[in-house]
Every structure is written in structure tokens, then in C-alpha cells.
N, C-alpha and C. Protein backbone atom coordinates (compact mmCIF):
# COMPACT_ATOMS: atom_id res chain seq x y z
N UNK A 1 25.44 -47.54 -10.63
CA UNK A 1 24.75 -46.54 -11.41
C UNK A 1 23.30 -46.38 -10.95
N UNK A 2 22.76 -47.57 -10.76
CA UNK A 2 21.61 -47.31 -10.19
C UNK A 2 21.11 -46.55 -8.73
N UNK A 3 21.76 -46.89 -7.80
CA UNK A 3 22.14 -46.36 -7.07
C UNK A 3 22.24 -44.72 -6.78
N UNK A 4 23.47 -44.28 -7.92
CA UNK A 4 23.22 -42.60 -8.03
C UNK A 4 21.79 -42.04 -8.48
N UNK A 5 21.43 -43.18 -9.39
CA UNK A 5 20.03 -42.30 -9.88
C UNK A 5 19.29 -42.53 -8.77
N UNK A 6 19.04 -43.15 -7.88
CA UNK A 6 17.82 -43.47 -7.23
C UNK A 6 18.32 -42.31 -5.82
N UNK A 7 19.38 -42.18 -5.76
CA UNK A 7 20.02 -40.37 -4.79
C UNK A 7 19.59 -39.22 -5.41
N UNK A 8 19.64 -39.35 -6.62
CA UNK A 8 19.33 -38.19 -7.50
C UNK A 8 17.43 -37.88 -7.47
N UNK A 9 17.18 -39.09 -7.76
CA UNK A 9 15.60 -39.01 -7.85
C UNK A 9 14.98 -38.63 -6.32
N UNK A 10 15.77 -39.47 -5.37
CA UNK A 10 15.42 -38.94 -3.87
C UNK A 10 15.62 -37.29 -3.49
N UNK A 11 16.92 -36.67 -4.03
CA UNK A 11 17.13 -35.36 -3.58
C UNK A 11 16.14 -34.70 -4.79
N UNK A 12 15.86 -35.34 -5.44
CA UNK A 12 14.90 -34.45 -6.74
C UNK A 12 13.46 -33.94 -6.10
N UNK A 13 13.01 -35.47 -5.58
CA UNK A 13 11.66 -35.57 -4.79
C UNK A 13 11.71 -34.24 -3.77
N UNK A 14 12.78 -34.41 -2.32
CA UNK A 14 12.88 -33.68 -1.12
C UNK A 14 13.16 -32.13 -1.68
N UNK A 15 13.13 -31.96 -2.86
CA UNK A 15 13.79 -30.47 -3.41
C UNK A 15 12.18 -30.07 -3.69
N UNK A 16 11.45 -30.65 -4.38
CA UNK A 16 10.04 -30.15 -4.87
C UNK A 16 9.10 -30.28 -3.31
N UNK A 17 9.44 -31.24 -2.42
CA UNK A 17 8.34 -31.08 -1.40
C UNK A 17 9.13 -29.79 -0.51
N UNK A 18 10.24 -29.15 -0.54
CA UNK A 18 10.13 -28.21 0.19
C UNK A 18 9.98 -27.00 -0.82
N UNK A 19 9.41 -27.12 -1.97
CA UNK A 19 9.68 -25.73 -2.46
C UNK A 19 8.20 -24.99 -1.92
N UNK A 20 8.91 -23.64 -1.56
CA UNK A 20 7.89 -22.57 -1.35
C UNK A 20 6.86 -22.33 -2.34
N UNK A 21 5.38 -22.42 -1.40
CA UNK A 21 3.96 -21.87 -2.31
C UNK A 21 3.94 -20.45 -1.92
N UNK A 22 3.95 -19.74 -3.34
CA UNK A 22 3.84 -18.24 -3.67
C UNK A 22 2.54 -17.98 -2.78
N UNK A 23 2.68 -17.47 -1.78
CA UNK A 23 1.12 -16.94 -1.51
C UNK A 23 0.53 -15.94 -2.21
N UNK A 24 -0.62 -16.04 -2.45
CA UNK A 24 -1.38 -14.29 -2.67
C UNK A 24 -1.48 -13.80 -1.76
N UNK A 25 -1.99 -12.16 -2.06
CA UNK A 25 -2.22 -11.87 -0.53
C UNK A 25 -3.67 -11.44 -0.84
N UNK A 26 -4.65 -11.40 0.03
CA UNK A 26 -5.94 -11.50 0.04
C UNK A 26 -6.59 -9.66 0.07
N UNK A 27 -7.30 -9.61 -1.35
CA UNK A 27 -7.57 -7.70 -1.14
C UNK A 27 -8.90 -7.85 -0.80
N UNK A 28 -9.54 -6.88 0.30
CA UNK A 28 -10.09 -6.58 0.55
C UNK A 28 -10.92 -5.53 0.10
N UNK A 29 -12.22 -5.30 -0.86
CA UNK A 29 -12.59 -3.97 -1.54
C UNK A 29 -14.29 -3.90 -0.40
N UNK A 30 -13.70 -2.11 -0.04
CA UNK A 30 -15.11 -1.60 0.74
C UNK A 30 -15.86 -0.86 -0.26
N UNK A 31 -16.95 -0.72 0.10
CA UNK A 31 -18.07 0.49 -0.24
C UNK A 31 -17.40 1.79 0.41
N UNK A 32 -17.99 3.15 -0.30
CA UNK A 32 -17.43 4.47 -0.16
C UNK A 32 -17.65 4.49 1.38
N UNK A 33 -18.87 4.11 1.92
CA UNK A 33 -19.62 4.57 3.21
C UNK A 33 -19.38 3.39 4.14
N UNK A 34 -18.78 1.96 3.80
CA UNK A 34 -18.78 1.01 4.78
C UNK A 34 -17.11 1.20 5.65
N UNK A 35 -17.94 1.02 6.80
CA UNK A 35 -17.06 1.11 7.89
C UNK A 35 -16.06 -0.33 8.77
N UNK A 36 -17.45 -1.03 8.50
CA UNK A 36 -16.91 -2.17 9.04
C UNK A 36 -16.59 -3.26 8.39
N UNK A 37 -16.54 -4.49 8.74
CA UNK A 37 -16.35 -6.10 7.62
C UNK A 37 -17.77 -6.27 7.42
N UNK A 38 -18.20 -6.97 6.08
CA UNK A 38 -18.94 -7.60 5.82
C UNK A 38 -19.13 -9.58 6.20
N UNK A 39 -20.16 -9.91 6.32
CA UNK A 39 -20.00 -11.57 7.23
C UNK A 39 -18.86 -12.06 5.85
N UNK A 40 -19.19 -11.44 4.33
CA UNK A 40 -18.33 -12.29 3.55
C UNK A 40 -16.91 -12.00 3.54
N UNK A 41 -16.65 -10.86 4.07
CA UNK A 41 -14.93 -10.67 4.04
C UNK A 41 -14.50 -11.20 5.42
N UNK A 42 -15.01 -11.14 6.51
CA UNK A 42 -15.11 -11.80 7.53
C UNK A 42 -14.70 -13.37 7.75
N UNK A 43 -15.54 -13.66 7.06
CA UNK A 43 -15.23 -15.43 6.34
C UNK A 43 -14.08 -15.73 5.74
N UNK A 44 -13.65 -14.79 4.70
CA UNK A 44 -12.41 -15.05 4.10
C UNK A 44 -11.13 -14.75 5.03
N UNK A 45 -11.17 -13.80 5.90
CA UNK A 45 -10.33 -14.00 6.99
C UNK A 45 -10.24 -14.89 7.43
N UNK A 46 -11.18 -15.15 8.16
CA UNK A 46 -11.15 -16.69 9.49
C UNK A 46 -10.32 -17.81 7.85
N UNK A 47 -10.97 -17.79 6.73
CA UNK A 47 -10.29 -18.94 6.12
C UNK A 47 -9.18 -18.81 5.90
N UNK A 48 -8.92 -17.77 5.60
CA UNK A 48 -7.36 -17.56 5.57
C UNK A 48 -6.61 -17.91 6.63
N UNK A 49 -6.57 -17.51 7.77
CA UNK A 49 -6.09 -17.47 9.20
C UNK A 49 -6.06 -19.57 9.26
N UNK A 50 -7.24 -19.90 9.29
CA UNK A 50 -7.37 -21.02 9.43
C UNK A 50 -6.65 -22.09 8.59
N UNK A 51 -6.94 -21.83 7.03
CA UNK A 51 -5.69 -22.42 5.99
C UNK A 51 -4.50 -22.26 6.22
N UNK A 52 -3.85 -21.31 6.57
CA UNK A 52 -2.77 -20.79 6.38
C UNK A 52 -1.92 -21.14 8.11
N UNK A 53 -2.71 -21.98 8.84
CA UNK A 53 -1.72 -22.35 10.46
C UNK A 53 -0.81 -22.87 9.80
N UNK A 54 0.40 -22.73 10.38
CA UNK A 54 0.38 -21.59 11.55
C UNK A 54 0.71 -19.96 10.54
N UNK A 55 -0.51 -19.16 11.01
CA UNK A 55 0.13 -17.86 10.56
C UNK A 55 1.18 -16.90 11.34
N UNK A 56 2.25 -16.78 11.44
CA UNK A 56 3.05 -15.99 12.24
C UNK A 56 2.89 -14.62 12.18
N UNK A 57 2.74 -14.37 11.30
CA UNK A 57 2.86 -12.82 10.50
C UNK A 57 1.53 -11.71 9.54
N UNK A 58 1.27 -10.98 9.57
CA UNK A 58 0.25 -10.78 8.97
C UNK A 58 0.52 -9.37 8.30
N UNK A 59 0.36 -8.42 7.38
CA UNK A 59 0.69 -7.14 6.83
C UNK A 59 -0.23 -6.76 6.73
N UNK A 60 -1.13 -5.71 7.00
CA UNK A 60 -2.03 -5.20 6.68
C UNK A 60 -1.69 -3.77 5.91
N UNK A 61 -1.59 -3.93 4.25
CA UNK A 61 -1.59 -2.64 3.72
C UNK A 61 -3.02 -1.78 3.38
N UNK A 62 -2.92 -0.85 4.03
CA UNK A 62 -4.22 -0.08 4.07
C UNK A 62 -4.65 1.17 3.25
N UNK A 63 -5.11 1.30 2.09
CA UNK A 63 -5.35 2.62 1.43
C UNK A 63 -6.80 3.22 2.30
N UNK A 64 -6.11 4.68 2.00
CA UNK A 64 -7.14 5.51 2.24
C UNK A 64 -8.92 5.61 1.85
N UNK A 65 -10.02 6.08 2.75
CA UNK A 65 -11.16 6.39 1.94
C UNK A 65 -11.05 7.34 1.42
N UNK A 66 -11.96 7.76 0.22
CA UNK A 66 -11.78 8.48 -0.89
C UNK A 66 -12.44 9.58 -0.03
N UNK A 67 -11.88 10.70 0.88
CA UNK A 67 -12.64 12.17 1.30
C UNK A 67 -11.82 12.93 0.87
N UNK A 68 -11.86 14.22 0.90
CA UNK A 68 -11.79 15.26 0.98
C UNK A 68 -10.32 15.81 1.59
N UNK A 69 -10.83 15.69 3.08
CA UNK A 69 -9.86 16.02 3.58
C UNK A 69 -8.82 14.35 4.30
N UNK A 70 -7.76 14.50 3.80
CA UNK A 70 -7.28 13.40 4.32
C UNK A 70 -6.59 12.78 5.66
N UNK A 71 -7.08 13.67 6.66
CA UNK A 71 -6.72 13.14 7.60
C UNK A 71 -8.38 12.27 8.12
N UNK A 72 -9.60 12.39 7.31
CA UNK A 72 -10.54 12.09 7.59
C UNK A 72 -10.11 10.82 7.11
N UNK A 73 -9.95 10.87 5.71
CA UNK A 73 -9.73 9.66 4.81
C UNK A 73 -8.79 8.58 6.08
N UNK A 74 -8.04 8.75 6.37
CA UNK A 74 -7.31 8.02 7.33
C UNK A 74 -8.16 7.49 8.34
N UNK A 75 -8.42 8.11 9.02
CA UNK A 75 -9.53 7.89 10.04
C UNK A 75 -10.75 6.63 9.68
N UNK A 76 -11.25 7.10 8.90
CA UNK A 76 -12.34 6.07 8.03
C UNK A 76 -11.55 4.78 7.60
N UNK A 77 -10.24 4.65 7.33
CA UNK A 77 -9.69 3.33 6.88
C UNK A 77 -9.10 2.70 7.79
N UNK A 78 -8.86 3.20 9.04
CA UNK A 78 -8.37 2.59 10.20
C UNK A 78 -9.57 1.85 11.16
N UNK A 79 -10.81 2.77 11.06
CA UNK A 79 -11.75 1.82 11.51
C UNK A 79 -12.27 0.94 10.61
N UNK A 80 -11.47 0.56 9.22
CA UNK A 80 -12.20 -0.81 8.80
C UNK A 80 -11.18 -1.87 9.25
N UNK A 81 -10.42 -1.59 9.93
CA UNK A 81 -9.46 -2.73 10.12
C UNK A 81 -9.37 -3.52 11.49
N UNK A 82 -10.10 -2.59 12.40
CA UNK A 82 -10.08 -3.23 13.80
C UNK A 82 -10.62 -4.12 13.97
N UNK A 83 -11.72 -4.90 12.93
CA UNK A 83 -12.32 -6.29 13.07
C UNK A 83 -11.06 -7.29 12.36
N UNK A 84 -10.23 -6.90 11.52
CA UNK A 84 -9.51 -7.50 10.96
C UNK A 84 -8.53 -7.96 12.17
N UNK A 85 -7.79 -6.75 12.62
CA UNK A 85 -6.88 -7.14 13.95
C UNK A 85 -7.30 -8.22 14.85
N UNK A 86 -8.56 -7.80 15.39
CA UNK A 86 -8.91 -8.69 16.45
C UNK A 86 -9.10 -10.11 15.43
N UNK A 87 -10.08 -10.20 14.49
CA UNK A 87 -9.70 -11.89 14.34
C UNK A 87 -8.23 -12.25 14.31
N UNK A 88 -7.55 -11.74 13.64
CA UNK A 88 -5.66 -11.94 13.42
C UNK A 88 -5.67 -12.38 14.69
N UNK A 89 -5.94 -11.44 16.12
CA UNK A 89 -5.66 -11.59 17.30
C UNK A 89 -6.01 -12.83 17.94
N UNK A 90 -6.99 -13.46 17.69
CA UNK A 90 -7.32 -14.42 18.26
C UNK A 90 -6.96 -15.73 17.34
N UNK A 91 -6.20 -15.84 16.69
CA UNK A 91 -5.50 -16.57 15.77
C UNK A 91 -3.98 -17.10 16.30
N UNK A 92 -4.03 -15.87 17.60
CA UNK A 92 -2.37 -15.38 17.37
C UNK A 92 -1.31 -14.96 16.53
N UNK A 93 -1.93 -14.50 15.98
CA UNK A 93 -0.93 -14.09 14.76
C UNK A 93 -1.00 -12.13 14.92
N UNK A 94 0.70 -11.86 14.47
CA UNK A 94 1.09 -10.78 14.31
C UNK A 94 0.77 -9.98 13.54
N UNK A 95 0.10 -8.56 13.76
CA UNK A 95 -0.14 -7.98 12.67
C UNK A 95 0.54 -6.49 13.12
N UNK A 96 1.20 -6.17 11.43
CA UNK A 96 1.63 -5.22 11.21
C UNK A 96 0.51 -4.04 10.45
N UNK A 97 0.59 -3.18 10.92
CA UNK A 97 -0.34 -2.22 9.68
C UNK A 97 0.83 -0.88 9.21
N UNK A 98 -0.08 -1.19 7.76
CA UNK A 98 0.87 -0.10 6.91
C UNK A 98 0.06 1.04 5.94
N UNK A 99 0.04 2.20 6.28
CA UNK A 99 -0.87 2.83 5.82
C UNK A 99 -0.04 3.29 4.45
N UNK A 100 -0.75 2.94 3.16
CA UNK A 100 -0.45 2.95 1.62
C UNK A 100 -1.51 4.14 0.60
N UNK A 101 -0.95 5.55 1.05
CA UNK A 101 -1.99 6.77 0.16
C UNK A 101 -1.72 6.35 -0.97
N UNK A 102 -1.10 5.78 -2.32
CA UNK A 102 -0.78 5.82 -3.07
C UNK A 102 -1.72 4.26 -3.39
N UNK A 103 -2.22 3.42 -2.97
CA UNK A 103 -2.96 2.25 -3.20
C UNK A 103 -4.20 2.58 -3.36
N UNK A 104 -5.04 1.78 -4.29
CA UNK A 104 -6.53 1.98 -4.82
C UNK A 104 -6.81 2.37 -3.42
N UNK A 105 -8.00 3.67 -3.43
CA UNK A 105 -8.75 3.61 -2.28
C UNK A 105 -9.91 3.06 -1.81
N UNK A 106 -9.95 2.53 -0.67
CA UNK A 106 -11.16 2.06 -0.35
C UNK A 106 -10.74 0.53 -0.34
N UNK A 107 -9.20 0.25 -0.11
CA UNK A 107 -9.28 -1.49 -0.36
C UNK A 107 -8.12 -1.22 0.70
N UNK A 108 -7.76 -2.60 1.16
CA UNK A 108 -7.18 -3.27 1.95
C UNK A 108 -6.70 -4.59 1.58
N UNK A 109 -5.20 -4.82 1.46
CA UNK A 109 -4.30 -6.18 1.04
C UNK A 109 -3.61 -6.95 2.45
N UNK A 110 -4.27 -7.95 2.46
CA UNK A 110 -3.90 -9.00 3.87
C UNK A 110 -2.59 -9.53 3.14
N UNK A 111 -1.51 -9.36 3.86
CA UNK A 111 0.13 -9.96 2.90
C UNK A 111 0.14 -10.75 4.27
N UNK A 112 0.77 -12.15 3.49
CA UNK A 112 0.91 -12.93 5.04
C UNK A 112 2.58 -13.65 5.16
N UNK A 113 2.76 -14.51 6.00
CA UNK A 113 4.45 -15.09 5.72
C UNK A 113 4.34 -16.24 6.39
């Protein structure tokens, strides 16, 4: 009897050390007029990237800036992301981008795997 329990308590243990941590995914909020990263969102990348080795995967969902005409709006939210890529890049890690009109504008959600 002892025996089964101490199998039981072992597969109990190896069941909780592999259970999956829910990640968040990390949002990013710009100013109407900022184009690029700030050193503090910047930082939270590299920590992320860095916490999170090995990162394989990376999502970049991207809402629009708030203009007018929206192919501008597009334009303006794609150049806040090319500092994002390249750190991803030098991480090695994969990044997908996904452009999201329907997401708050002016923000950006790092989804990772």
C-alpha cells in the first residue's frame, strides 16, 4: 500500500512540474505621434525575449494609428514595429505580424509560444 501511494505522489509531483504557465502576452501602448520604441518598451522586450529562452515564436498583433485615412493609419503602425522585429531578430526568434483594425488603436500585443 505504501508503495502505490508513494507512485501516486510521484506521478502527482511529475504532473504539476510539467504543467503549462499561462503566458500573458505583453501590450504595448504608443502616443498618437510616436513612431518608434521608447528605451522603456524596449526594455520590456529584451526582458521578455530574455525570460522567456528559448522563444521560438513570437505574434505580433498590430492595431492601427488613429488617422483619417487608413491606409496612412497602417503605414504609421508598421513603422512602430520594425524595432520590435529586429530585437525578436537577434534573439532568433520568429515573428509573425498580424495586422488587427478592430484592436484598441495605437497599441500593439507581443503573443508568444
Amino acid at each position: 500500500m505504501k508503495i502505490i501511494m508513494a507512485i501516486a505522489f510521484i506521478f502527482t509531483l511529475i504532473g504539476c512540474a510539467k504543467k503549462q504557465v499561462q503566458r500573458q502576452p505583453l501590450t504595448l501602448y504608443f502616443s498618437q505621434e510616436q513612431r518608434t520604441l521608447t528605451s522603456e518598451q524596449e526594455r520590456k522586450i529584451t526582458h521578455l525575449l530574455m525570460i522567456e529562452q528559448p522563444l521560438n515564436h513570437l505574434t505580433l498583433l498590430i492595431a492601427p494609428t488613429k488617422h483619417n485615412d487608413p491606409f496612412q493609419a497602417l503605414i504609421g503602425s508598421q513603422k512602430r514595429i520594425t524595432t520590435i522585429v529586429t530585437i525578436a531578430q537577434s534573439f532568433n526568434t520568429e515573428v509573425t505580424q498580424q495586422y488587427q483594425p478592430k484592436q484598441t488603436a495605437n497599441t500593439v500585443l507581443l503573443q508568444y509560444e
